[in-house]
C-alpha atoms as a PDB file:
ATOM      1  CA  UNK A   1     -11.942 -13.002  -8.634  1.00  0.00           C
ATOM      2  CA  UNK A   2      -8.347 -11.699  -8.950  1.00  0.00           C
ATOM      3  CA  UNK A   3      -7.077  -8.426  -7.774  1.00  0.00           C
ATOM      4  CA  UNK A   4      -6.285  -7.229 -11.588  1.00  0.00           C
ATOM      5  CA  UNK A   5      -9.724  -8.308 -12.175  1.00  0.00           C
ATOM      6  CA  UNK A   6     -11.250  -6.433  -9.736  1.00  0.00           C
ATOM      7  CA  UNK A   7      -8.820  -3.422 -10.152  1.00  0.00           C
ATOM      8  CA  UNK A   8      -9.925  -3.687 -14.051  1.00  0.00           C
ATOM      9  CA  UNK A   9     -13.527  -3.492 -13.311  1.00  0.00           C
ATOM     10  CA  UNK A  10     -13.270  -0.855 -10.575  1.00  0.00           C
ATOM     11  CA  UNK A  11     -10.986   1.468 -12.882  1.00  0.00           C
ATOM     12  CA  UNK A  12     -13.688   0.860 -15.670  1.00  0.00           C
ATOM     13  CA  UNK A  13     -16.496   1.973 -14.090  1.00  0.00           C
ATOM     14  CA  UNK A  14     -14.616   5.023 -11.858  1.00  0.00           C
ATOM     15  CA  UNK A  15     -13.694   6.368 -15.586  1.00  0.00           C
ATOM     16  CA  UNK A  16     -17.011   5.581 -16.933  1.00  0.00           C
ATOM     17  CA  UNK A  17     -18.586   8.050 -14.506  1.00  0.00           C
ATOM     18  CA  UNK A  18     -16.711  10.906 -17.150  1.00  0.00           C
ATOM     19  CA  UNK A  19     -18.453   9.539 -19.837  1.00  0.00           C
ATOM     20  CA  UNK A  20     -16.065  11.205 -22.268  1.00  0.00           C
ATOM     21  CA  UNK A  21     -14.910   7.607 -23.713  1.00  0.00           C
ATOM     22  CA  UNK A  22     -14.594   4.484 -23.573  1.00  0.00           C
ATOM     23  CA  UNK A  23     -13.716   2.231 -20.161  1.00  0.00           C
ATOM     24  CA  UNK A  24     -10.820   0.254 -21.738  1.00  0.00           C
ATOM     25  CA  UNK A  25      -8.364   2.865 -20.824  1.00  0.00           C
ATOM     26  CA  UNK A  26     -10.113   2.813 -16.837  1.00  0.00           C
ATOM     27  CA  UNK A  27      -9.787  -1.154 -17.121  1.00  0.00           C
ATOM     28  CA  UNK A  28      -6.509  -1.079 -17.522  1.00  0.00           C
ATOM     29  CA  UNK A  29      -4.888   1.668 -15.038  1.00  0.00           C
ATOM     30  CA  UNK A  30      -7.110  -0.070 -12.657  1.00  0.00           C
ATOM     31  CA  UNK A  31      -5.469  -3.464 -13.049  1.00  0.00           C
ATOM     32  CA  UNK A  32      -1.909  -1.642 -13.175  1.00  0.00           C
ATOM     33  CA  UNK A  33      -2.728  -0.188 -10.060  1.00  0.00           C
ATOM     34  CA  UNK A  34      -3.571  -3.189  -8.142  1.00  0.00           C
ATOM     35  CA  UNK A  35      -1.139  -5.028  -9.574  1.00  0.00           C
ATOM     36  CA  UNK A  36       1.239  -2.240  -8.057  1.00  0.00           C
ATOM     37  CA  UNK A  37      -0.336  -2.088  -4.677  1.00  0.00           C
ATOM     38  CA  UNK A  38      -0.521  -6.035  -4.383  1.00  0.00           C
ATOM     39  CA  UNK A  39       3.514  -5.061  -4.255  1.00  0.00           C
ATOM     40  CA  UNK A  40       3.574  -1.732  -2.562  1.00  0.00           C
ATOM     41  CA  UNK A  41       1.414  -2.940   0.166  1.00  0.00           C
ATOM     42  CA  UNK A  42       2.645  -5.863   1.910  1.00  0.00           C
ATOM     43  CA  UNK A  43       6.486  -3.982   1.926  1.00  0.00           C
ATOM     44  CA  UNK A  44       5.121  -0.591   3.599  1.00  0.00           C
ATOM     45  CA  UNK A  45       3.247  -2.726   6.379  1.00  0.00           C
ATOM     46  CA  UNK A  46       6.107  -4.550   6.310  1.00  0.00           C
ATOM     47  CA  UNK A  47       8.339  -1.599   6.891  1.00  0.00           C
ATOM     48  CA  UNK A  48       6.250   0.212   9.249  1.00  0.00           C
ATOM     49  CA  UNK A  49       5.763  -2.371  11.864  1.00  0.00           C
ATOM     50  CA  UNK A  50       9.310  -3.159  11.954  1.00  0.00           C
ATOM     51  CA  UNK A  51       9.822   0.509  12.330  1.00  0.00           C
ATOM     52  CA  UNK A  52       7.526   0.025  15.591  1.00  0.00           C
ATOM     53  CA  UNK A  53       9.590  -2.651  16.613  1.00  0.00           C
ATOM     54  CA  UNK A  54      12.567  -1.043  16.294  1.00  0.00           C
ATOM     55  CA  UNK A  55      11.501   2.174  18.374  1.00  0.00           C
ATOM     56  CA  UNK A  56       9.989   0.052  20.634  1.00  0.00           C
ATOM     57  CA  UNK A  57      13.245  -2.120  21.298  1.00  0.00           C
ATOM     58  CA  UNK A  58      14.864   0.798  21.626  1.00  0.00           C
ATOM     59  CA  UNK A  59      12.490   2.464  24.644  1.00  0.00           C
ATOM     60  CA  UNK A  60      12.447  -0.819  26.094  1.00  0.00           C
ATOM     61  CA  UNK A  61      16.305  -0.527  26.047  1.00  0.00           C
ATOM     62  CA  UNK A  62      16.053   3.090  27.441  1.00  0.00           C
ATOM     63  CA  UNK A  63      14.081   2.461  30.360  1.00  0.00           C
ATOM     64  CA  UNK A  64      16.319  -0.706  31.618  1.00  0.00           C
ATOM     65  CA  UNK A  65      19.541   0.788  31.292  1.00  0.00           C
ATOM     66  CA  UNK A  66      19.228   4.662  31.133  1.00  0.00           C
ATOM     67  CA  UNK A  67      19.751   6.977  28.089  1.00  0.00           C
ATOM     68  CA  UNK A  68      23.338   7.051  26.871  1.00  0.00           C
ATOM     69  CA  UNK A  69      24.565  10.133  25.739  1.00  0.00           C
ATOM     70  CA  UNK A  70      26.726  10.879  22.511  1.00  0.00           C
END
């Protein structure tokens, strides 16, 4: 199944719990959504663990040649 399948059908049935209307409007922020976080996703794990690299590196850096101060 696809994730804007599966987004549709989860965003269906969290809006049927309201029972107010009907799920079509559910189905489809649902697949929006995970159509948006397929995207989102990847690039903030992406950005985070080169963030951890990076502060890493630069302890790593520290601790061989000494802190320079500015």
């Amino acid at each position: 199944m696809s994730t804007t399948t599966t987004g549709a059908l989860i965003g269906a049935a969290i809006d049927s719990i309201s029972g107010d209307d009907g799920v079509a409007d559910g189905a489809i922020i649902g697949a929006v959504t995970a159509n948006v976080l397929k995207i989102v996703l990847p690039l903030a794990v992406t950005y985070a663990v080169g963030w951890a690299v990076l502060r890493g590196a630069t302890e790593l850096k520290d601790q061989i040649f000494g802190k320079v101060e500015a």
